[in-house]
Structure formats: C-alpha cells, structure tokens
C-alpha atoms as a PDB file:
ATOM      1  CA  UNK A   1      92.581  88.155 105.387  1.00  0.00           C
ATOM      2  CA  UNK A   2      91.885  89.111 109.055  1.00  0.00           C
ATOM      3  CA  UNK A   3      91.879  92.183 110.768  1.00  0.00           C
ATOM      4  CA  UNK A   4      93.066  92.704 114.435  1.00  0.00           C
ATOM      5  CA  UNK A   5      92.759  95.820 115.986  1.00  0.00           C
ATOM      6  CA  UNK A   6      92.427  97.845 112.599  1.00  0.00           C
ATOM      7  CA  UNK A   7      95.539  95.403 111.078  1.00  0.00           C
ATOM      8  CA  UNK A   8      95.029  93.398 108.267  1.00  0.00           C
ATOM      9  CA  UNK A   9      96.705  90.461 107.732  1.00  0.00           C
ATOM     10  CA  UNK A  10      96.950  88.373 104.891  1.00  0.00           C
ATOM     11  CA  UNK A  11      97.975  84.138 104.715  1.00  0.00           C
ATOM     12  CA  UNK A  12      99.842  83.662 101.789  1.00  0.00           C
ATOM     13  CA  UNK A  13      99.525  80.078 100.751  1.00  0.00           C
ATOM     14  CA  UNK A  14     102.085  78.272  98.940  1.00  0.00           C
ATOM     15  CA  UNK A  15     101.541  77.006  95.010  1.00  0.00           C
ATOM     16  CA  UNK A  16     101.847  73.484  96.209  1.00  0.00           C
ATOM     17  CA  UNK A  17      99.314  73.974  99.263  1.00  0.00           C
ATOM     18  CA  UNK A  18      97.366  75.595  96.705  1.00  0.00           C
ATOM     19  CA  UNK A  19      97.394  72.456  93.976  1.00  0.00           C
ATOM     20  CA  UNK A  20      97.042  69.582  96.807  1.00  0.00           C
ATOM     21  CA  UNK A  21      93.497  71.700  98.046  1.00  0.00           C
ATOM     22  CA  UNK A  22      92.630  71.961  93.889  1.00  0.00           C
ATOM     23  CA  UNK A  23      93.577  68.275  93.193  1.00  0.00           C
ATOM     24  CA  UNK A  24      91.700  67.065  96.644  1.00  0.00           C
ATOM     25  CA  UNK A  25      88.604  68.873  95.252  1.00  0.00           C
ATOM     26  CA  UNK A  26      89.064  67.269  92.528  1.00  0.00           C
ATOM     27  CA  UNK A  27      89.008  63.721  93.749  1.00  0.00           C
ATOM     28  CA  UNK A  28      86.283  64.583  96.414  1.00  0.00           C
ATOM     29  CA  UNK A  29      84.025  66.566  93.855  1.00  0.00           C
ATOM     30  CA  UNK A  30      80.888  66.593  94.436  1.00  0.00           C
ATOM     31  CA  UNK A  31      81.285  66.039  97.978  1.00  0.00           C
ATOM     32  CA  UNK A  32      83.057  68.901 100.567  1.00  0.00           C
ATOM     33  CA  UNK A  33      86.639  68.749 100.474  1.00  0.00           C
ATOM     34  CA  UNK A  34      87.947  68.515 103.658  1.00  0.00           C
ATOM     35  CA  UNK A  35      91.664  70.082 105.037  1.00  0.00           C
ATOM     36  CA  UNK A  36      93.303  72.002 107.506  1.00  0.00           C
ATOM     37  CA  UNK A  37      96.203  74.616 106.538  1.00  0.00           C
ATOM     38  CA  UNK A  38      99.374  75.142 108.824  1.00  0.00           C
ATOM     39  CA  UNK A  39     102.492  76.660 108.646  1.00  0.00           C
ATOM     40  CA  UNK A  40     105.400  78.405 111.131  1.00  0.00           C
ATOM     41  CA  UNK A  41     104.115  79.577 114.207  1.00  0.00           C
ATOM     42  CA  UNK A  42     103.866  83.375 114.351  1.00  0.00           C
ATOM     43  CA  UNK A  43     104.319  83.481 110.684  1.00  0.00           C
ATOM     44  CA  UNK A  44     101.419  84.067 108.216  1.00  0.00           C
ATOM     45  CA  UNK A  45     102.257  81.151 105.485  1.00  0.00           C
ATOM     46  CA  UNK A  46     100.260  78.206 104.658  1.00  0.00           C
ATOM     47  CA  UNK A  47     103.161  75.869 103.704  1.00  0.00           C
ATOM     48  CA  UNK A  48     101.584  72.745 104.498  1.00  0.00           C
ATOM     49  CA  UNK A  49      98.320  70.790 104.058  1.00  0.00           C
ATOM     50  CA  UNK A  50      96.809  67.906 106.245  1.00  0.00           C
ATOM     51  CA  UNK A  51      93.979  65.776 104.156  1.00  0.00           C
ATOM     52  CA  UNK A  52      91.299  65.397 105.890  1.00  0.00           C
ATOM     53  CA  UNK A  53      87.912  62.726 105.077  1.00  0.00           C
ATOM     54  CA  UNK A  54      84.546  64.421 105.233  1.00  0.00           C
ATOM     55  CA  UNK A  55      82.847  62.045 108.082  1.00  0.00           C
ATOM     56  CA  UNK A  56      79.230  63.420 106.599  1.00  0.00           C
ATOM     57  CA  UNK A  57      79.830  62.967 103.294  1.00  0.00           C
ATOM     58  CA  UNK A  58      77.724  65.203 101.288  1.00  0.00           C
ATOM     59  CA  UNK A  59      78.151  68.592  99.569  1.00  0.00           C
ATOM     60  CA  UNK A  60      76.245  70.807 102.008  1.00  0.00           C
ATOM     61  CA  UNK A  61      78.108  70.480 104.877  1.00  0.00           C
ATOM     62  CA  UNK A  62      81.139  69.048 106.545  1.00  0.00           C
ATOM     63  CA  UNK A  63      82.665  67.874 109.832  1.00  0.00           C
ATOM     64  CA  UNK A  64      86.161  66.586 109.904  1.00  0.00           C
END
C-alpha cells in the first residue's frame, strides 16, 4: 500500500503473479528470491512477473 498526499493505494497482484513469486522462492530457498512486478501503466495491478537471478547470492541481501 502507498499513500500520496493522504491517498492510499493498494497493488492488487494477480493469483498467478502471486504463485510464480511462491514457486521462485521455492526453487531459490534459502537464498533471496529475486523479481520485479509490472503491470498497465496508470493502473494499480501486478499482472506480470519478470525472474530475476540474485547476482550476490546469499539470504541477507540482494542485488539484481
């Protein structure tokens, strides 16, 4: 959720966005997952889901 100006705003994330970042955990577990959400411009849905490789490759931090 953010808040602009007193506004809140939430992203609603679609159940498929939502499995591929569970299943990507999954495979990179226990390292950081690693991906970047995106959807229509202006419009506050995550519809899609671009994989990303964690280039430091442990579970404290992460750089894509």
């Amino acid at each position: 959720m953010s808040e602009v100006a007193g506004v809140r705003e939430t992203v609603r994330v679609a159940a498929e966005v939502v499995d591929a970042c569970f299943a990507l955990a999954l495979v990179e577990y226990p390292l950081e997952a690693c991906g970047l959400l995106a959807g229509p411009v202006g419009d506050l849905r995550a519809t899609r889901i671009y994989l990303c490789r964690n280039t430091e490759a442990t579970a404290q931090i992460y750089t894509v």
